[in-house]
C-alpha atoms as a PDB file:
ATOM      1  CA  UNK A   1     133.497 141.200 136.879  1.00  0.00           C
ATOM      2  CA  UNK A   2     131.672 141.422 133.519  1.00  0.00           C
ATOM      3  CA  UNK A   3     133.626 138.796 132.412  1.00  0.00           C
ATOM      4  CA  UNK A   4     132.936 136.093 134.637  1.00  0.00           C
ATOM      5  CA  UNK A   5     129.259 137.161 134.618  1.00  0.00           C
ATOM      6  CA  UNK A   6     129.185 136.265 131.097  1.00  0.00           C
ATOM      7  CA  UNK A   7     131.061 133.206 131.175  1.00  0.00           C
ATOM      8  CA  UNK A   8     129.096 132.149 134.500  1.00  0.00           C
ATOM      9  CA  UNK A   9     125.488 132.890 132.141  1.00  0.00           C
ATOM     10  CA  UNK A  10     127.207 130.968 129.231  1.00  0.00           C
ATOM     11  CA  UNK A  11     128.232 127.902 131.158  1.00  0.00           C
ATOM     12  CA  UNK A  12     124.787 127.594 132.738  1.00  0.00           C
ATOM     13  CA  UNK A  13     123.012 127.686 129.525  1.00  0.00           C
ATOM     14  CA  UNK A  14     125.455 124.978 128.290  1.00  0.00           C
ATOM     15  CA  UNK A  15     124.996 122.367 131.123  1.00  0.00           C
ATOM     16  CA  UNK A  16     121.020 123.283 130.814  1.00  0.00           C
ATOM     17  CA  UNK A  17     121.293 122.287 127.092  1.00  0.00           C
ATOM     18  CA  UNK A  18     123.525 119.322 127.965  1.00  0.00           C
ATOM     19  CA  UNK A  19     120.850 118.150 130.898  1.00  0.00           C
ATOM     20  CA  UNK A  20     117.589 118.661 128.498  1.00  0.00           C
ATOM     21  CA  UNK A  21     119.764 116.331 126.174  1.00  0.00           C
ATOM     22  CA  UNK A  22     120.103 114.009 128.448  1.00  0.00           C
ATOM     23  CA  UNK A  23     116.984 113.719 129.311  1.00  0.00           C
ATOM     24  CA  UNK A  24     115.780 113.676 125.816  1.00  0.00           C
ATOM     25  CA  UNK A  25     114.676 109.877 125.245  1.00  0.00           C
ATOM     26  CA  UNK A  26     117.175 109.127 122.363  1.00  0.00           C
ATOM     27  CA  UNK A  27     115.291 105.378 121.585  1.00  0.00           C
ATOM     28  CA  UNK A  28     114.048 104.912 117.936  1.00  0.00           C
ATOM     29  CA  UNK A  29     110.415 105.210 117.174  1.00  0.00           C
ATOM     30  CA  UNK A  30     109.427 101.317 116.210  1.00  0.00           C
ATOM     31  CA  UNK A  31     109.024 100.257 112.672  1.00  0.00           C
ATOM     32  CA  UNK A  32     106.050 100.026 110.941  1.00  0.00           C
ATOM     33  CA  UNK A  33     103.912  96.665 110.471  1.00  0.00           C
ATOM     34  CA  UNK A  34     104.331  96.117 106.732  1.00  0.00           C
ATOM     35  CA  UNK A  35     108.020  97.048 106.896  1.00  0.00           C
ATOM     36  CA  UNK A  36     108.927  94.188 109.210  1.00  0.00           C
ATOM     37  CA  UNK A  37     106.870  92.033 107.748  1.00  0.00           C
ATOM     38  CA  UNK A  38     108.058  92.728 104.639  1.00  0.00           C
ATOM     39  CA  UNK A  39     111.420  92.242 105.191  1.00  0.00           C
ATOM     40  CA  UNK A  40     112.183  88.544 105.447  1.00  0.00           C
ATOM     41  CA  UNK A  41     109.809  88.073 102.565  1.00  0.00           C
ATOM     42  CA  UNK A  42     112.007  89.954 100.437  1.00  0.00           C
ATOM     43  CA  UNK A  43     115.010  88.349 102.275  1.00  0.00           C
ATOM     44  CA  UNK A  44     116.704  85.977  99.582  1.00  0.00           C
ATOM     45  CA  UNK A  45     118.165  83.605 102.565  1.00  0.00           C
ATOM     46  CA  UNK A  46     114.261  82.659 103.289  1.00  0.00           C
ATOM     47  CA  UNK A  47     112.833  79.324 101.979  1.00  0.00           C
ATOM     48  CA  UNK A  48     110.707  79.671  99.751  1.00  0.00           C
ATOM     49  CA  UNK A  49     107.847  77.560 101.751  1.00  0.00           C
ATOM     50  CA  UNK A  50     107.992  80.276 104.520  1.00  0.00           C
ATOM     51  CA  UNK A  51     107.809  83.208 101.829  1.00  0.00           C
ATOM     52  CA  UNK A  52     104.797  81.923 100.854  1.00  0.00           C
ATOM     53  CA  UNK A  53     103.448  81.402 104.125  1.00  0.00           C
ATOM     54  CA  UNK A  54     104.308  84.824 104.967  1.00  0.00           C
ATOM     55  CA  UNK A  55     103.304  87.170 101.595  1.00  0.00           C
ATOM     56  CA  UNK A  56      99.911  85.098 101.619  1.00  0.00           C
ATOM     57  CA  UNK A  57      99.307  86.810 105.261  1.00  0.00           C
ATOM     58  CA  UNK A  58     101.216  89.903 104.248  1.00  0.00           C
ATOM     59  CA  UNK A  59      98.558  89.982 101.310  1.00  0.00           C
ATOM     60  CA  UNK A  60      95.360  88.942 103.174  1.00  0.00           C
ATOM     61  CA  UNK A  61      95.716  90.650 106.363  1.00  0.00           C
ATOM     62  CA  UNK A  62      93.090  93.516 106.695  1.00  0.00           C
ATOM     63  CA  UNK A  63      94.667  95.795 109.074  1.00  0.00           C
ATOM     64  CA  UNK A  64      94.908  99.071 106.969  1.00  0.00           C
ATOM     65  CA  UNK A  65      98.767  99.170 107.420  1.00  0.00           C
ATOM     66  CA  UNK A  66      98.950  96.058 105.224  1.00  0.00           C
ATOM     67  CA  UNK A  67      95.825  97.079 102.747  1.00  0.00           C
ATOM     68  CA  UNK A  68      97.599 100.481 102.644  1.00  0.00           C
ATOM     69  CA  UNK A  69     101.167  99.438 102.367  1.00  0.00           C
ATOM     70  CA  UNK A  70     103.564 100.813  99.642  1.00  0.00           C
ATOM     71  CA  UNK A  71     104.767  96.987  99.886  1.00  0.00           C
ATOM     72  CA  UNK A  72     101.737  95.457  98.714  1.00  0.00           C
ATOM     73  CA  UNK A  73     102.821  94.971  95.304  1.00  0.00           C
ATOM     74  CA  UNK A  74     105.931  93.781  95.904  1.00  0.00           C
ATOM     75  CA  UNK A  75     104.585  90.754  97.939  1.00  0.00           C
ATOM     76  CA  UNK A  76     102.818  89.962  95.253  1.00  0.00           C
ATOM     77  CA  UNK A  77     105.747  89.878  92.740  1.00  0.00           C
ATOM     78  CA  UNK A  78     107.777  87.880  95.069  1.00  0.00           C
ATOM     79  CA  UNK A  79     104.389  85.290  95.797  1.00  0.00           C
ATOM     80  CA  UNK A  80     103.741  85.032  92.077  1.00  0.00           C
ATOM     81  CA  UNK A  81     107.410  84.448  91.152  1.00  0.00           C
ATOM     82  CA  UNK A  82     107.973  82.009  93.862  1.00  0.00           C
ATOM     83  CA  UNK A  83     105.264  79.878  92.644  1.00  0.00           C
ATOM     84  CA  UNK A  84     106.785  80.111  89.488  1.00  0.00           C
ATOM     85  CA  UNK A  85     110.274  78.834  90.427  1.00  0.00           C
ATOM     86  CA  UNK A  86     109.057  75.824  91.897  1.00  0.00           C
ATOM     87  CA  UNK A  87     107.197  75.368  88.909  1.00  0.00           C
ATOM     88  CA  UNK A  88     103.814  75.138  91.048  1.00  0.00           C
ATOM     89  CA  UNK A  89     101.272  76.444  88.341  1.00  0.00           C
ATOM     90  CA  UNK A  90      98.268  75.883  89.659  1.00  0.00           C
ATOM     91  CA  UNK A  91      99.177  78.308  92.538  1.00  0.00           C
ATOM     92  CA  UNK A  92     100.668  80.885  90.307  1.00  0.00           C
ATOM     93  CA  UNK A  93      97.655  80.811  88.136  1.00  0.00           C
ATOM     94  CA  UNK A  94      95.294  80.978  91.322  1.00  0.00           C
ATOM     95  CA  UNK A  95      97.651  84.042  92.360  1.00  0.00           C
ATOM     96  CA  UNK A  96      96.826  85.956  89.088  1.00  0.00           C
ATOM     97  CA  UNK A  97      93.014  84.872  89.238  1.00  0.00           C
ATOM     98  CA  UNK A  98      93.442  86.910  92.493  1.00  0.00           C
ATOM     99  CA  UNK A  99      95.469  89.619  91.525  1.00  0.00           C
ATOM    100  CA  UNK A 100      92.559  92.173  91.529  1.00  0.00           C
ATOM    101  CA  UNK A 101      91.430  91.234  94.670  1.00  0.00           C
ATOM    102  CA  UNK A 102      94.966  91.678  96.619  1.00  0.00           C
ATOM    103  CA  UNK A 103      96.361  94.265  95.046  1.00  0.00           C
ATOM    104  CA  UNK A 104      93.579  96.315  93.138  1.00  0.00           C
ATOM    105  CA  UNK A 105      95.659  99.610  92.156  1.00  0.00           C
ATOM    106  CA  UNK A 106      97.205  97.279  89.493  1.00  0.00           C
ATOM    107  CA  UNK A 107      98.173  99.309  86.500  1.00  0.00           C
ATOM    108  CA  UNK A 108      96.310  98.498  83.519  1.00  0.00           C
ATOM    109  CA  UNK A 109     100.123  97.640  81.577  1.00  0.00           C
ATOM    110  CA  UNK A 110     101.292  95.128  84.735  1.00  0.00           C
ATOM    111  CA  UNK A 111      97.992  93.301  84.651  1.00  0.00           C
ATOM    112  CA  UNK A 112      98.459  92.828  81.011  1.00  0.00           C
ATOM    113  CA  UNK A 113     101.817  91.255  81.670  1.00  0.00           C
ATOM    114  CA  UNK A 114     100.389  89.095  84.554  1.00  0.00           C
ATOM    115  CA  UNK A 115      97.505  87.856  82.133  1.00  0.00           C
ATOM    116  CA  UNK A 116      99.753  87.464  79.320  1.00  0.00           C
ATOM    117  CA  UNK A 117     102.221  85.049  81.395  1.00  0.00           C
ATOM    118  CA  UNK A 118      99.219  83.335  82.603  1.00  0.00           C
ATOM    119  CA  UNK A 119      97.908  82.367  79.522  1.00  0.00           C
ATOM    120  CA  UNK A 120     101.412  81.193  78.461  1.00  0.00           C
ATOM    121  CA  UNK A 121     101.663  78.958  81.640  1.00  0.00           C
ATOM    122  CA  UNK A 122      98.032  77.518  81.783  1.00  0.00           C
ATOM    123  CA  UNK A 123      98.976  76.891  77.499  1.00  0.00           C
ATOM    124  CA  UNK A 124     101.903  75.270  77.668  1.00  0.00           C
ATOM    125  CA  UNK A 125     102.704  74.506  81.086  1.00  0.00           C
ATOM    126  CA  UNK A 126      99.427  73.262  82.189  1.00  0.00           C
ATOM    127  CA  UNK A 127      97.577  72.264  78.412  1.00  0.00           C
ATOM    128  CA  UNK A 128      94.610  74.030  80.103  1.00  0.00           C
ATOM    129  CA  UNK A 129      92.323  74.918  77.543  1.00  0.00           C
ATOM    130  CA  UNK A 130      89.634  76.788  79.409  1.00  0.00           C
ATOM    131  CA  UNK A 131      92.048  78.857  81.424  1.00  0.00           C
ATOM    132  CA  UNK A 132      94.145  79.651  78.330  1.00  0.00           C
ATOM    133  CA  UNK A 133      90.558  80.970  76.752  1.00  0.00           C
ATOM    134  CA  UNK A 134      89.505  82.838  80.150  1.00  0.00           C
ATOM    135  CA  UNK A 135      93.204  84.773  80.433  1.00  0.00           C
ATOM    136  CA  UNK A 136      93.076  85.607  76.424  1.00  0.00           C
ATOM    137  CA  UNK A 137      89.673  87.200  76.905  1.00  0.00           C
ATOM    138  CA  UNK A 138      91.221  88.943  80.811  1.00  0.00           C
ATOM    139  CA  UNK A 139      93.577  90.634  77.830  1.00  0.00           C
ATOM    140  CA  UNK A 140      91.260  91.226  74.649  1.00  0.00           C
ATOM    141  CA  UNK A 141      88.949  92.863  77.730  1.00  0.00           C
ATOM    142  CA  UNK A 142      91.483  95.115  78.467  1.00  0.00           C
ATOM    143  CA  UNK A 143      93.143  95.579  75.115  1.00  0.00           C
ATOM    144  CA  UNK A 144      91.090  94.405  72.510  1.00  0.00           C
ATOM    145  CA  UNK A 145      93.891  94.314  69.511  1.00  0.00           C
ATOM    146  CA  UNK A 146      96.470  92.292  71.447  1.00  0.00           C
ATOM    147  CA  UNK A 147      98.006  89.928  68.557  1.00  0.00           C
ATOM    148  CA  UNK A 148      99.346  87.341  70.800  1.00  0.00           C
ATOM    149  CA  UNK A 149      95.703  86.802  72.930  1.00  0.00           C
ATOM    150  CA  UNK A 150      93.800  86.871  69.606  1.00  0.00           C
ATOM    151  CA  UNK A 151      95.795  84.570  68.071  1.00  0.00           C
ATOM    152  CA  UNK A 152      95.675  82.135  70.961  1.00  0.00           C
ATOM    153  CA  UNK A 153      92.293  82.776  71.268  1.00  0.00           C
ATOM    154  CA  UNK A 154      91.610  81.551  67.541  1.00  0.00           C
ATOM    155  CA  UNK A 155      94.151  79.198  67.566  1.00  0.00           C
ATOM    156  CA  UNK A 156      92.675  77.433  71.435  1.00  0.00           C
ATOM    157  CA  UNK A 157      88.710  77.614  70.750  1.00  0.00           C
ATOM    158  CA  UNK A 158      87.445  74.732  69.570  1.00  0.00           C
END
């Protein structure tokens, strides 16, 4: 009698667990904003036209999931660097001019490198003078014995 007692107790408590999982709602939670958006700007399938289109909204968009996002760099590595490959200077160079502004937790070491390119690129790509002068002092500003931007600095003023 003790036996089936048990085994009756038991077997309730197993279809009770089995019915609350059941009911459980097993759909996933949805993704986050800057994740989805994210994703077919990293996508290497997507023109490059439309990844522009989309990390320039990924980048200006002011919802705090966006401002916030772990992503936010990212977008603008891929912007910067598509502008590049289609050899579109004037866009890459307005990119860095606004690298500050859309994506200010820039370390000090990666906005070097961003300056540092741009002065290459508005040197020799562009033969723009004043820009070459503005990005050597964006680098003597932040490192003020940096051969390569004194040297172009001295060897571009007039």
């Amino acid at each position: 009698m003790r036996k089936i007692v048990f085994l009756t107790l038991v077997a309730g408590f197993m279809l009770g667990a089995a019915v609350a999982g059941w009911a459980q709602d097993t759909s996933t939670p949805p993704e986050a904003p800057d994740l989805v958006a994210y994703r077919p700007i990293y996508d290497p399938t997507t023109p490059a036209s439309t990844k522009i289109y989309l990390a320039e909204a990924f980048l200006t968009d002011n919802r705090s999931q966006f401002l916030d996002s772990s992503y936010r760099e990212y977008v603008f590595v891929i912007l910067y660097r598509t502008y590049k490959e289609e050899k579109n200077w004037v866009k890459a160079l307005e990119t860095v001019d606004r690298l500050e502004k859309l994506v200010p937790r820039t370390p000090v070491e990666r906005r070097l490198a961003y300056y540092d390119e741009a002065m290459r690129i508005a040197n020799v790509e562009r033969d723009d003078r004043p820009k070459t002068i503005e990005y050597a002092e964006k680098i003597i500003a932040l490192e003020p014995n940096n051969a390569p931007a004194l040297l172009t600095l001295a060897s571009t003023t007039p």
